[in-house]
Protein backbone atom coordinates (compact mmCIF):
# COMPACT_ATOMS: atom_id res chain seq x y z
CA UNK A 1 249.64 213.10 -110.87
CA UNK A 2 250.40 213.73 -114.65
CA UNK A 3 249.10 211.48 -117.19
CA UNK A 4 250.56 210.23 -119.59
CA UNK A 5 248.74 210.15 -122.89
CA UNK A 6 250.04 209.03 -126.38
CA UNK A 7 248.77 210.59 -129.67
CA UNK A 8 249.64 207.67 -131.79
CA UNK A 9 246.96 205.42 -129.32
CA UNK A 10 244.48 208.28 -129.34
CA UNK A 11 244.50 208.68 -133.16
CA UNK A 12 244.65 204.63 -133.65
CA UNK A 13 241.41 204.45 -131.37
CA UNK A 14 239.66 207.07 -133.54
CA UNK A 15 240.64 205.53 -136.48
CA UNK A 16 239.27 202.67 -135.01
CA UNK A 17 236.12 203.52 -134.16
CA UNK A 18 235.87 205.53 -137.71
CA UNK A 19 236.30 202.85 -139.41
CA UNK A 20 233.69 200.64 -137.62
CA UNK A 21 231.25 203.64 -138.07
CA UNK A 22 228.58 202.78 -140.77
CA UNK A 23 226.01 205.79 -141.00
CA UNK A 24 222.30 204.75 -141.32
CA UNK A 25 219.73 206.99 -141.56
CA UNK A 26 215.74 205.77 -141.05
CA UNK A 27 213.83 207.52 -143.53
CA UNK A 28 209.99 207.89 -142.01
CA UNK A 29 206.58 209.41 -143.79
CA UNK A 30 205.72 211.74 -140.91
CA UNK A 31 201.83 213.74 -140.73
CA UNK A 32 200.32 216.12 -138.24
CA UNK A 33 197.55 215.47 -136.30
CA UNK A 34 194.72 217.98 -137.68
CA UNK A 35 191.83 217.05 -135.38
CA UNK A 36 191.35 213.91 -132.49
CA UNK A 37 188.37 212.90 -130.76
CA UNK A 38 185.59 209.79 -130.18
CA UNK A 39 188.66 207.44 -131.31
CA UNK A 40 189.37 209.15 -134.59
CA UNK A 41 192.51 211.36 -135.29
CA UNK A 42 192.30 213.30 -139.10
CA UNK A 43 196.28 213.26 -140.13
CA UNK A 44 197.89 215.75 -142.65
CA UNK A 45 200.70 214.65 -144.43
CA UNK A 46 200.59 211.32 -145.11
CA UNK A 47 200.37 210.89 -148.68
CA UNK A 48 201.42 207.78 -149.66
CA UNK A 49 199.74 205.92 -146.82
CA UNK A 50 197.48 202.34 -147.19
CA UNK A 51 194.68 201.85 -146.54
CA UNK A 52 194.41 199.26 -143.47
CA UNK A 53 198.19 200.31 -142.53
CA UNK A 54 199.29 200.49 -139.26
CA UNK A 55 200.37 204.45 -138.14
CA UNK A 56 201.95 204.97 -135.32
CA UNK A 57 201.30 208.38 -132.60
CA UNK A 58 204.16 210.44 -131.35
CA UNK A 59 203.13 208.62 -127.40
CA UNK A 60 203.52 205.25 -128.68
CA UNK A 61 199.90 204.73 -129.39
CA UNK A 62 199.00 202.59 -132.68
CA UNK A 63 196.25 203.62 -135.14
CA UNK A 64 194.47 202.08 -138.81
CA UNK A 65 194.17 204.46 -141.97
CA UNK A 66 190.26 203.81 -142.72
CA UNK A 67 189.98 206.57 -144.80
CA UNK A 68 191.90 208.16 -147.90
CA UNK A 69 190.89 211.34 -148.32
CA UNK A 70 192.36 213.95 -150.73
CA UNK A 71 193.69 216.25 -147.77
CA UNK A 72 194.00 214.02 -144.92
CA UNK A 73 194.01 210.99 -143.76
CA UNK A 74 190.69 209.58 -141.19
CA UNK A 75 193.06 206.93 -138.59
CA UNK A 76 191.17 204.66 -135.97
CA UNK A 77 192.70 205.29 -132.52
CA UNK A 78 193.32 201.39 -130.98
CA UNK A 79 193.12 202.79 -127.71
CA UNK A 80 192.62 205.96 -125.39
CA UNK A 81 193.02 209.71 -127.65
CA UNK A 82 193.48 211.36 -124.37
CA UNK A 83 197.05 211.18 -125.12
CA UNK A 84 197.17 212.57 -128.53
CA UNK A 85 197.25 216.66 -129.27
CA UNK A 86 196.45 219.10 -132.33
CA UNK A 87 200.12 219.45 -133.76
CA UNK A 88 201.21 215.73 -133.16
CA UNK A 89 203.18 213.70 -135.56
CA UNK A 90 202.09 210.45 -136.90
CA UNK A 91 204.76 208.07 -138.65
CA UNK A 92 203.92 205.27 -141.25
CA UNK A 93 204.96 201.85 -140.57
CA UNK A 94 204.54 200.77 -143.74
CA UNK A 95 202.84 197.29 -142.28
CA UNK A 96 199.18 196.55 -142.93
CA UNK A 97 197.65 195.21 -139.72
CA UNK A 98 198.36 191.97 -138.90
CA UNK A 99 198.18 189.25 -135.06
CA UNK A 100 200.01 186.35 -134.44
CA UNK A 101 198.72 182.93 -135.44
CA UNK A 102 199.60 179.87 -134.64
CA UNK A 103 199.44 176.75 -131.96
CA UNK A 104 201.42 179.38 -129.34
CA UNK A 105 197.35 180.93 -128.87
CA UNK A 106 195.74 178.27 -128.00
CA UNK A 107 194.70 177.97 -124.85
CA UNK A 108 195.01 181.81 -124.80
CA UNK A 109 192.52 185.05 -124.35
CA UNK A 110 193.97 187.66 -126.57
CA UNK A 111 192.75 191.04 -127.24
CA UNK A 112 191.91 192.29 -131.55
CA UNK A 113 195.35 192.48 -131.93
CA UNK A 114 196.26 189.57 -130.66
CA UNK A 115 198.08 190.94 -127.17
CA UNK A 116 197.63 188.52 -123.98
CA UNK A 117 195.05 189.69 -122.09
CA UNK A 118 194.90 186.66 -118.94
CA UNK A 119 197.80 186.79 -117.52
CA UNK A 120 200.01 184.35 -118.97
CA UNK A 121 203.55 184.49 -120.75
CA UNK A 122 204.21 186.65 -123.46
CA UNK A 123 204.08 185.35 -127.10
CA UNK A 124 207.29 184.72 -128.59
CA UNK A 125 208.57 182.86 -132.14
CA UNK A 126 205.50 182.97 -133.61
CA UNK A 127 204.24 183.98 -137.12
CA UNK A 128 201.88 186.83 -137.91
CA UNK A 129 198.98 186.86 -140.21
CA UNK A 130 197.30 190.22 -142.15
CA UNK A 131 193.54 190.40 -141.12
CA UNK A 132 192.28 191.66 -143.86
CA UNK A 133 193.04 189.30 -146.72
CA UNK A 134 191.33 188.13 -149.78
CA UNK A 135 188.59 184.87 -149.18
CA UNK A 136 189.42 181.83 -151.12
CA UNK A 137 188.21 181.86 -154.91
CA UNK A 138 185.72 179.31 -155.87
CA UNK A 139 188.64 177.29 -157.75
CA UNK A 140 189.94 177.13 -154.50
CA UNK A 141 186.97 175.28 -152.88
CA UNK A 142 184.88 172.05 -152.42
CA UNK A 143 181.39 171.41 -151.65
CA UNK A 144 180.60 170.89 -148.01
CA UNK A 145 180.43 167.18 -147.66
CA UNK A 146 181.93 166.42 -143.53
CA UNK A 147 179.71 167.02 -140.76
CA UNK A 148 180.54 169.45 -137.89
CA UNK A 149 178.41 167.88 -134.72
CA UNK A 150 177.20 170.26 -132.41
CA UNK A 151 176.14 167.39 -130.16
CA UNK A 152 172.71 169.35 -129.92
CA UNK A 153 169.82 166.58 -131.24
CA UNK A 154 167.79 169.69 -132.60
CA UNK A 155 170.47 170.53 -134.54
CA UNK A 156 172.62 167.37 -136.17
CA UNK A 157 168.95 165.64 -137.11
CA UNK A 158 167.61 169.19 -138.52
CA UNK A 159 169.72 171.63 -139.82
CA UNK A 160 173.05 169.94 -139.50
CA UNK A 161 176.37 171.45 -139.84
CA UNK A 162 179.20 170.55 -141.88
CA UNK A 163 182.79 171.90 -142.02
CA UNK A 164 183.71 174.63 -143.71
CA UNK A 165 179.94 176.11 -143.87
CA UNK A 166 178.51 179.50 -141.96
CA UNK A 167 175.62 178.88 -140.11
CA UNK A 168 173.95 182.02 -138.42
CA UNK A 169 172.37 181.51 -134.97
CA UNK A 170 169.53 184.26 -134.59
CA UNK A 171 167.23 185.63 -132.11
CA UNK A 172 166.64 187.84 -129.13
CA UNK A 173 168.81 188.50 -126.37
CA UNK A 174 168.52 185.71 -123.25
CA UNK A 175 167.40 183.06 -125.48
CA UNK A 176 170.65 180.87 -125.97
CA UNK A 177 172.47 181.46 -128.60
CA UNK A 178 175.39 181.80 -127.13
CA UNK A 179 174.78 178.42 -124.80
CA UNK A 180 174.42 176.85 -127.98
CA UNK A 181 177.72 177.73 -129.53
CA UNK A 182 179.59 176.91 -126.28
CA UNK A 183 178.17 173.39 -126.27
CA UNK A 184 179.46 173.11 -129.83
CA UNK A 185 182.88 174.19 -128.91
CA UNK A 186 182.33 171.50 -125.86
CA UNK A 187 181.58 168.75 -128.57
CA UNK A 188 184.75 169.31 -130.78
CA UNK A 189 187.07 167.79 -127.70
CA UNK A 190 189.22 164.89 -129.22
CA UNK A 191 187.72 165.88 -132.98
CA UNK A 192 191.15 167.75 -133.42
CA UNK A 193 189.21 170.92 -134.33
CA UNK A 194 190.87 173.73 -133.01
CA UNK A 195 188.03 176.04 -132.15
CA UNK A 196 188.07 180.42 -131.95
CA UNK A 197 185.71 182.33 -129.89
CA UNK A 198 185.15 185.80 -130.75
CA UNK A 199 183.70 187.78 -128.06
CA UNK A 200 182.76 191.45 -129.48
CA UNK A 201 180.90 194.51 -127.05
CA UNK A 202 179.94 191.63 -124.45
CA UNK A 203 180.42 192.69 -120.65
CA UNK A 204 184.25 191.39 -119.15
CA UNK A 205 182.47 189.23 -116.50
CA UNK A 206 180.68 187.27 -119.45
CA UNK A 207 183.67 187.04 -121.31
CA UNK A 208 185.45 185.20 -118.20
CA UNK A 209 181.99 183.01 -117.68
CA UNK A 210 182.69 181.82 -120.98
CA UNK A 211 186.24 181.05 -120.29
CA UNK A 212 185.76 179.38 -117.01
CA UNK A 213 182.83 177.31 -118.42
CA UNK A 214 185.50 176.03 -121.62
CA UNK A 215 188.02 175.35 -118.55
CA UNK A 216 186.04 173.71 -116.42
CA UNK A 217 184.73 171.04 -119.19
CA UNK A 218 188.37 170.67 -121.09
CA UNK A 219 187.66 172.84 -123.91
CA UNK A 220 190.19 175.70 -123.42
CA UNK A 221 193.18 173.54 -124.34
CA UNK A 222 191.76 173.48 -128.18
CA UNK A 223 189.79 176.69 -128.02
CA UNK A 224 191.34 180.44 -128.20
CA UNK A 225 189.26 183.70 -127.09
CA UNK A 226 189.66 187.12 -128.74
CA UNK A 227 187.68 189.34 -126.23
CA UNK A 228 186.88 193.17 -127.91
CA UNK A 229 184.20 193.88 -124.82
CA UNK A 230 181.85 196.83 -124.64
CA UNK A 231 185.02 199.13 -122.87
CA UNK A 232 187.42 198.81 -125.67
CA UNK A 233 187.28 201.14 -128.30
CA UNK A 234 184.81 200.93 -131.57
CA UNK A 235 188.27 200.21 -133.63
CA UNK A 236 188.89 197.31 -131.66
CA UNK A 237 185.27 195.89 -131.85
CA UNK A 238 185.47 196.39 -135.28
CA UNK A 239 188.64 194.17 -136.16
CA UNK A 240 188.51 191.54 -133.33
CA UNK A 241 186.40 188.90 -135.78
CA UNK A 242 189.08 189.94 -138.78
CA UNK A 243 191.76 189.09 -136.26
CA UNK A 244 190.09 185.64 -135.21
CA UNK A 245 189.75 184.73 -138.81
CA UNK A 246 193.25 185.65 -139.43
CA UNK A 247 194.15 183.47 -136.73
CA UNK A 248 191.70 180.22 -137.49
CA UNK A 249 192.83 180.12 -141.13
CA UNK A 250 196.08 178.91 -139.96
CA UNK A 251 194.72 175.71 -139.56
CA UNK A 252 192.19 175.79 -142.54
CA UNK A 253 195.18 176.75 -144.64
CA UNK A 254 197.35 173.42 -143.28
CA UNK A 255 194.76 171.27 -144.15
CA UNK A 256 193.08 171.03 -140.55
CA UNK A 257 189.93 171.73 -139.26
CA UNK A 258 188.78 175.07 -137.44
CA UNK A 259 185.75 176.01 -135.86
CA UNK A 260 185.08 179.91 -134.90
CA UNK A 261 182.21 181.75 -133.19
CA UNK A 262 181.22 185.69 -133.65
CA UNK A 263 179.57 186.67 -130.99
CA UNK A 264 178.09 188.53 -131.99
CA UNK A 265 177.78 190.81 -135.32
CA UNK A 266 175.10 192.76 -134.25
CA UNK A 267 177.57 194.60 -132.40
CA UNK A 268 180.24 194.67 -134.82
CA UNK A 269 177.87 196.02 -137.44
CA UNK A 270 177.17 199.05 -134.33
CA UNK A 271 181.24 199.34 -134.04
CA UNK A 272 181.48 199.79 -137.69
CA UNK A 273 178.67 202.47 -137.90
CA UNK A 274 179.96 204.30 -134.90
CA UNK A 275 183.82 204.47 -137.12
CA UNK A 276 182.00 205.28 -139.92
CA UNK A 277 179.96 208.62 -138.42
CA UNK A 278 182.73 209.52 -137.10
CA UNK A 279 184.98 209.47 -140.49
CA UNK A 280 181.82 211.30 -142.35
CA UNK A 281 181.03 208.69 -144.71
CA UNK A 282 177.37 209.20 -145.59
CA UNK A 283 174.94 206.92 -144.02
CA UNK A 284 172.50 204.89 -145.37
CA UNK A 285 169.45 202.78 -143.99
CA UNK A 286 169.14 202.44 -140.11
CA UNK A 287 172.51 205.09 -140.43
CA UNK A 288 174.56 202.27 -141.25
CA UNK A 289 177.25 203.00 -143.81
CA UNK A 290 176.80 201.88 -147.40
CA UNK A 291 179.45 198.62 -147.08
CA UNK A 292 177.71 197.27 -143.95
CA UNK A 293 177.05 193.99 -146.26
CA UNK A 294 180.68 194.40 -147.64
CA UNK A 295 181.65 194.57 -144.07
CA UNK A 296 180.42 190.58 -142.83
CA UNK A 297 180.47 189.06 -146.62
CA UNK A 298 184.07 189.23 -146.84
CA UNK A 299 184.33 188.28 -143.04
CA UNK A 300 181.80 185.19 -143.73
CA UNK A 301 183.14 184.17 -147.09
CA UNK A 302 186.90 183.19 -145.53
CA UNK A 303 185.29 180.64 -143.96
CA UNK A 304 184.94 177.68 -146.69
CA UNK A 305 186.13 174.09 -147.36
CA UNK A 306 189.24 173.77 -149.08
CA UNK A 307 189.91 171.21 -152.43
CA UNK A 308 191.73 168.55 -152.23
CA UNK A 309 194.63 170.42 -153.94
CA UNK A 310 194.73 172.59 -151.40
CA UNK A 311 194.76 170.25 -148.43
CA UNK A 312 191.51 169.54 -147.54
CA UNK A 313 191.33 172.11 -144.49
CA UNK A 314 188.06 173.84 -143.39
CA UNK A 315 187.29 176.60 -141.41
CA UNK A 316 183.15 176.39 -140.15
CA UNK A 317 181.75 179.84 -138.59
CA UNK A 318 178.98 180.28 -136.77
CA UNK A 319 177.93 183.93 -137.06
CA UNK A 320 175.77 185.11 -133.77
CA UNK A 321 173.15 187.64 -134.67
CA UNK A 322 170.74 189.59 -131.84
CA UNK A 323 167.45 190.78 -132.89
CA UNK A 324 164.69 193.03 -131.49
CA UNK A 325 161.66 191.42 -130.42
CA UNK A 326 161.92 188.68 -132.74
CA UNK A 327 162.09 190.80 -136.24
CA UNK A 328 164.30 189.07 -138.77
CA UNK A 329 163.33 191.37 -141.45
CA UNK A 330 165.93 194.24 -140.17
CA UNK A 331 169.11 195.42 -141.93
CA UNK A 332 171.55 193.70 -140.41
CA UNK A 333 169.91 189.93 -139.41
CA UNK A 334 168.48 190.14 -143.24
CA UNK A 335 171.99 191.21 -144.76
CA UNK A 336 174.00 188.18 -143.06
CA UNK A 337 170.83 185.23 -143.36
CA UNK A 338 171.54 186.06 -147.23
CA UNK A 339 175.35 185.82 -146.88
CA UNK A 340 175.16 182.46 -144.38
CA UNK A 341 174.11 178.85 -145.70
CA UNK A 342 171.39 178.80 -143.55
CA UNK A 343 169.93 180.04 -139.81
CA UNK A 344 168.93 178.41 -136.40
CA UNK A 345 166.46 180.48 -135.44
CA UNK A 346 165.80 180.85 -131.47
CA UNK A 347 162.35 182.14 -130.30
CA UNK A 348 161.51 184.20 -126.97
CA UNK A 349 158.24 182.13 -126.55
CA UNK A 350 159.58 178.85 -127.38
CA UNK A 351 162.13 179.85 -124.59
CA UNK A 352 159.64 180.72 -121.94
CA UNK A 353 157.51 178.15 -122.62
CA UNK A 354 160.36 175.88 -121.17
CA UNK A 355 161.54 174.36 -124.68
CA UNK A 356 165.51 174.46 -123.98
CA UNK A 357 167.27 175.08 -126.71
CA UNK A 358 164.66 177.22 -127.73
CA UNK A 359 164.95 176.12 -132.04
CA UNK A 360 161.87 176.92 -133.49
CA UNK A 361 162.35 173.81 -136.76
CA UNK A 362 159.57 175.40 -138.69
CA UNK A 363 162.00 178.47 -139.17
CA UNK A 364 165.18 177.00 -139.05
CA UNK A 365 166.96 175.29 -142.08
CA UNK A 366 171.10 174.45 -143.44
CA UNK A 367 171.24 175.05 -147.06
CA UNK A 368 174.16 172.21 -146.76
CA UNK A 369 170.95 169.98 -145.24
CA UNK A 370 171.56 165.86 -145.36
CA UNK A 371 175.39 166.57 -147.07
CA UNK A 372 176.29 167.61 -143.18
CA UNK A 373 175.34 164.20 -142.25
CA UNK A 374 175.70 161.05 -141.63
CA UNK A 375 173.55 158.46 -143.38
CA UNK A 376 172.48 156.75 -140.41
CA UNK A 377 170.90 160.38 -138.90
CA UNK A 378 169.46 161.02 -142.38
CA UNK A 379 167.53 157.88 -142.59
CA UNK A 380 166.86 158.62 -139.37
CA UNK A 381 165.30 161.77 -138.78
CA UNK A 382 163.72 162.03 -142.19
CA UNK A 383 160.69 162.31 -140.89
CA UNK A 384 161.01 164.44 -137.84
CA UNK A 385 160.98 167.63 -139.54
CA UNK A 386 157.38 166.97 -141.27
CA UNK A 387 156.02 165.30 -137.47
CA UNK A 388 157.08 168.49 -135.65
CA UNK A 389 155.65 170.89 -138.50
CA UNK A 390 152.13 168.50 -138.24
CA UNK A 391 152.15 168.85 -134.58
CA UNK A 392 152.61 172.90 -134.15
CA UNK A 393 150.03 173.16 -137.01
CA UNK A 394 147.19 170.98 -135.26
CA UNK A 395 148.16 171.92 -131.64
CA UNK A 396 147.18 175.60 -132.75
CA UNK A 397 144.01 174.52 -134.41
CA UNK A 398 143.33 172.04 -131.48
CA UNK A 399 142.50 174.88 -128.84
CA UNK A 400 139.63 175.90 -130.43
CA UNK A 401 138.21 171.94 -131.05
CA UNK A 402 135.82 170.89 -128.40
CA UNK A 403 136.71 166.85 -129.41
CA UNK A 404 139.25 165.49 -131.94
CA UNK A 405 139.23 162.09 -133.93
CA UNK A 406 141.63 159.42 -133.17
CA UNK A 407 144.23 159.77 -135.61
CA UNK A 408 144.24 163.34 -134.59
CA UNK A 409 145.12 162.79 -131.15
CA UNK A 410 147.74 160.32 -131.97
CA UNK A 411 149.65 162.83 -133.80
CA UNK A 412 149.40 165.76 -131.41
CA UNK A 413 150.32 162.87 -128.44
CA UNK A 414 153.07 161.77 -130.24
CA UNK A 415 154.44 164.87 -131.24
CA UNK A 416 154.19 166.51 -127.60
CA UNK A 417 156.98 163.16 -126.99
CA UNK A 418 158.92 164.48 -129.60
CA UNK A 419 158.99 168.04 -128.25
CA UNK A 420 160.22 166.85 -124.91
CA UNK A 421 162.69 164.40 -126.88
CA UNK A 422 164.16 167.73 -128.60
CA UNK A 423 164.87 169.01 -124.90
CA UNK A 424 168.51 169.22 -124.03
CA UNK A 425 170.02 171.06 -121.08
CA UNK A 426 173.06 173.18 -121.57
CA UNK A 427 176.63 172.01 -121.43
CA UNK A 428 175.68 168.36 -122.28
CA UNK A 429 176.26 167.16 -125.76
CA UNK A 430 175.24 164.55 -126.84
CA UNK A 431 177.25 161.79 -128.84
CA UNK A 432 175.28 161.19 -132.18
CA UNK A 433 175.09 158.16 -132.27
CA UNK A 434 172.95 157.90 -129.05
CA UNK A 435 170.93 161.28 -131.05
CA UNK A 436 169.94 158.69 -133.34
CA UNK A 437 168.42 156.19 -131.12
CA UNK A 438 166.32 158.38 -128.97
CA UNK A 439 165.00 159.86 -132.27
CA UNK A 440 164.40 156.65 -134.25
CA UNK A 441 162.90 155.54 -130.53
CA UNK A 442 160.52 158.64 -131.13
CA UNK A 443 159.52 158.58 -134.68
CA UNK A 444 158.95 154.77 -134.40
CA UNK A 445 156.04 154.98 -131.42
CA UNK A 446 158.77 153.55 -128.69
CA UNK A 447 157.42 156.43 -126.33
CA UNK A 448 154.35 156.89 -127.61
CA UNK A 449 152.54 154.85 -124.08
CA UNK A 450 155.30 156.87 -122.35
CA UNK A 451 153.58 159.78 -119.86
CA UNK A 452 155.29 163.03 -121.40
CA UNK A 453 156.41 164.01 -118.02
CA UNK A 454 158.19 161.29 -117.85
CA UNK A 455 160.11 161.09 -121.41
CA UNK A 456 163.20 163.00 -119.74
CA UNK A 457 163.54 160.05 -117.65
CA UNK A 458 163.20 157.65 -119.93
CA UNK A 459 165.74 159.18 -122.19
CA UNK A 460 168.40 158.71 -120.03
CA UNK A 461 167.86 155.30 -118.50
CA UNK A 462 168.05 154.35 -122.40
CA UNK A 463 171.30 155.78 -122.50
CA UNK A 464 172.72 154.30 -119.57
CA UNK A 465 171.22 151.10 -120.73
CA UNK A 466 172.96 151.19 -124.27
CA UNK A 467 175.87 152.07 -122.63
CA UNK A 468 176.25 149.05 -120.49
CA UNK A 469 173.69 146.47 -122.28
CA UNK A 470 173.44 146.81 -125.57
CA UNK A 471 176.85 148.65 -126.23
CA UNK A 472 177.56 146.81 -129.42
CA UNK A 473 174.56 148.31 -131.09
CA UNK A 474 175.82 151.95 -130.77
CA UNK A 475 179.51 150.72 -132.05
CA UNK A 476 177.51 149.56 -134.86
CA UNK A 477 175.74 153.01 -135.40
CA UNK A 478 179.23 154.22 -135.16
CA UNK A 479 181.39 152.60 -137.32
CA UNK A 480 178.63 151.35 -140.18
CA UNK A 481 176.93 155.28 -140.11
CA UNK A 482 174.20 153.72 -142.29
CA UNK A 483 170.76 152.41 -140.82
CA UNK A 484 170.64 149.02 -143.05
CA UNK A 485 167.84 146.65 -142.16
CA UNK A 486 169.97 144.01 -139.49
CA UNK A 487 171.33 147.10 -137.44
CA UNK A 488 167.22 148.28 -137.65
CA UNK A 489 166.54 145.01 -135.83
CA UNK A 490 168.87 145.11 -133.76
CA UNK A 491 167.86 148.05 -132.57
CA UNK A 492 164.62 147.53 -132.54
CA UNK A 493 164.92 144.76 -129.82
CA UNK A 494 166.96 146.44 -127.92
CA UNK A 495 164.28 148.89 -127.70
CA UNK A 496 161.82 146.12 -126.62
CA UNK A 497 163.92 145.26 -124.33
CA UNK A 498 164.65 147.91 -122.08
CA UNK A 499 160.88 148.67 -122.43
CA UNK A 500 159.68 145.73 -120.80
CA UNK A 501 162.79 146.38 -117.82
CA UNK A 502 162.22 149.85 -117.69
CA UNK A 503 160.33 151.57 -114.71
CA UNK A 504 159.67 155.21 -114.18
């Protein structure tokens, strides 16, 4: 059957289509791959390249340009470099690295850059952020003057936190640290502090212990998790606390409150060595490349409390640091004390000696100190400090005393009560307002006839106690926040009272 076909439609339909034609061409920067391997590809070509740009592999892969080098360029592989050849190309982007921010994360465990890694929905309509970008000038900034409660008693009456400071928990591996951040994360439910765990070279199962112990208490629906554990590459391990800062200034930059956790840097600092061999940048002490300090003070210094001109927002870190048998004086734990605004020092002994959280006081200190808290824990604990420095001092001398005076013995009896007041088991914060009336209980000789086995005990029949009898008395504490002489006595003989009821 013969068909019938018209030039004049044929040459309209070209026309057509002609005219509808609009010619595009995408102009791309495109390098060779000189030289791959350990997570590092050395790229010819790209001369007009960023540093901190995205690059992208002929298989898809991404990559950073770390280093600018006359003849090439060093790129950090985010991901397998089985895939990638001798001969390659590599394309610019022309995007420095950035990860979505935003309320879509919360809730969320994302990888460094910010993928879904637990399963859920993908991300969509949401806003992305640069990780690298400069900390706010001092202009820019207020003193710290709000406290951030942990809900730990050793902490809020000691070295308190406030928002918008960086306060470094140190010390050996299996000794807390990381409990002790959780249980902060734990406190901030209904504080509306949106709160950013940053788990770096940690094991996957601890990464989902942490996430199941958030769930399990309420946390996760404030909290996000940015996992870079010990089987992702040393580029990944290396950006994932950029990429949680990126993502918790958000909410310092909208005038809200953030809290976020590195744990830990040790292993960051490890990542950023292992990059650093591996690009030929000359090494320095303990191998570590020259900006190691470069490397966490621009991390730590994003974390600040905004002026009033610029909303008010904070962002508070606590950096985690791991040391080796207890020595504070290495290159990394001494680089980021001197960045942070003070340190809560954990101790190996203290923890196998049964003292949970395992704070040694003496060593521990917030250069923020009584601005982090309220009056009522100031006036409160002012003395605690100096009892529990008294009491380690004598209790070492006391070993070698056959008999000690009276006075003596009062002090080392008393301060064994405050020891076992300091006790706190993990996963249970503690209000601070009830902090403050165990502690004045302690400092004031309520326990002092109290058997120390039995102080535990006592503790929390007091709470239960001020819960249901003397509830106004802790609305008091509060609302007021101050310690003036009626809300003393009141106090006081409520005290009394639940003495002369109280049986072990």
């Amino acid at each position: 059957m013969a068909i019938d076909i018209k030039p004049d439609e044929v040459s309209a339909i070209l026309k057509q289509q002609l005219r509808d034609f609009s010619g595009q061409a995408i102009d791309y920067e495109v390098g060779t791959v000189l030289s791959v391997g350990d997570g590092i590809a050395r790229v010819h070509g790209l001369s007009s390249v960023m540093s901190g740009e995205l690059v992208e592999f002929s298989n898809g892969m991404k990559g950073m340009a770390l280093n600018l080098e006359e003849d090439n360029v060093g790129v950090a592989i985010f991901g397998s470099d089985s895939g990638i050849k001798e001969g390659d190309h590599v394309k610019r982007t022309e995007q420095i690295a950035s990860v979505p921010a935003g309320d879509a994360l919360t809730g969320r465990v994302v990888d460094a850059l910010g993928v879904p890694i637990d399963g859920g929905p993908a991300l969509h309509d949401i806003e992305y952020r640069q990780i690298e970008v400069k900390a706010p000038g001092i202009i820019d900034r207020q003193d710290v003057n709000e406290p951030m409660q942990t809900g730990i008693k050793v902490i809020d009456a000691l070295t308190p936190v406030g928002r918008g400071q960086r306060e470094l928990i140190i010390g050996d591996r299996k000794t807390g640290k990381t409990a002790l951040a959780i249980d902060t994360i734990i406190n901030q439910r209904g504080e509306d502090v949106h709160c950013f765990y940053v788990a770096i070279g940690q094991k996957r199962s601890t990464v989902v212990q942490v996430a199941e112990t958030l769930r399990s208490h309420g946390a996760m629906e404030y909290t996000t998790i940015i996992s870079a554990t010990a089987s992702d590459p040393a580029p990944m391990q290396f950006l994932a606390p950029f990429s949680g800062t990126a993502m918790a200034e958000v909410y310092r930059d909208s005038g809200k409150h953030a809290l976020i956790i590195y744990d830990d840097l040790t292993k960051q600092a490890q990542a950023y060595r292992q990059l650093s061999l591996l690009l030929r940048r000359p090494p320095g002490r303990e191998a570590y490349p020259g900006d190691v300090f470069y490397l966490h003070s621009r991390l730590l210094e994003r974390s600040a409390k905004m002026s009033a001109e610029k909303g008010g927002g904070s962002l508070t870190s606590l950096p985690i640091i791991e040391t080796q048998d207890g020595d504070v004086s290495a290159y990394i734990p001494t680089n980021v004390i001197s960045i942070t605004d003070g340190q809560i020092f954990l101790e190996s002994d203290l923890f196998n000696s049964g003292q949970r959280p395992a704070i040694n006081p003496g060593l521990s200190v917030s250069r923020v100190g009584g601005d982090a808290q309220i009056k009522a824990m100031k006036q409160t604990a002012g003395t605690l400090r100096l009892d529990l420095a008294q009491y380690r001092e004598l209790a070492a001398f006391s070993q070698f005393a056959s008999d000690l005076d009276e006075s003596t013995r009062k002090l080392l009896e008393r301060g064994e009560r405050l020891m076992e007041i300091i006790k706190q088991g993990v996963h249970v914060p503690l209000e601070v307002a009830k902090q403050i009336v165990i502690i004045y209980a302690g400092t004031n000789g309520f326990l002092d006839d109290i058997p120390v086995a039995e102080v535990g005990a006592f503790e929390a029949a007091l709470y239960e106690a001020m819960d249901s009898n003397y509830a106004d008395v802790l609305r008091r504490i509060r609302e007021e926040k101050a310690m003036n002489d009626d809300l003393k006595e009141d106090l006081r003989a409520a005290l009394e009272a639940f003495k002369k009821t109280y049986t072990a």
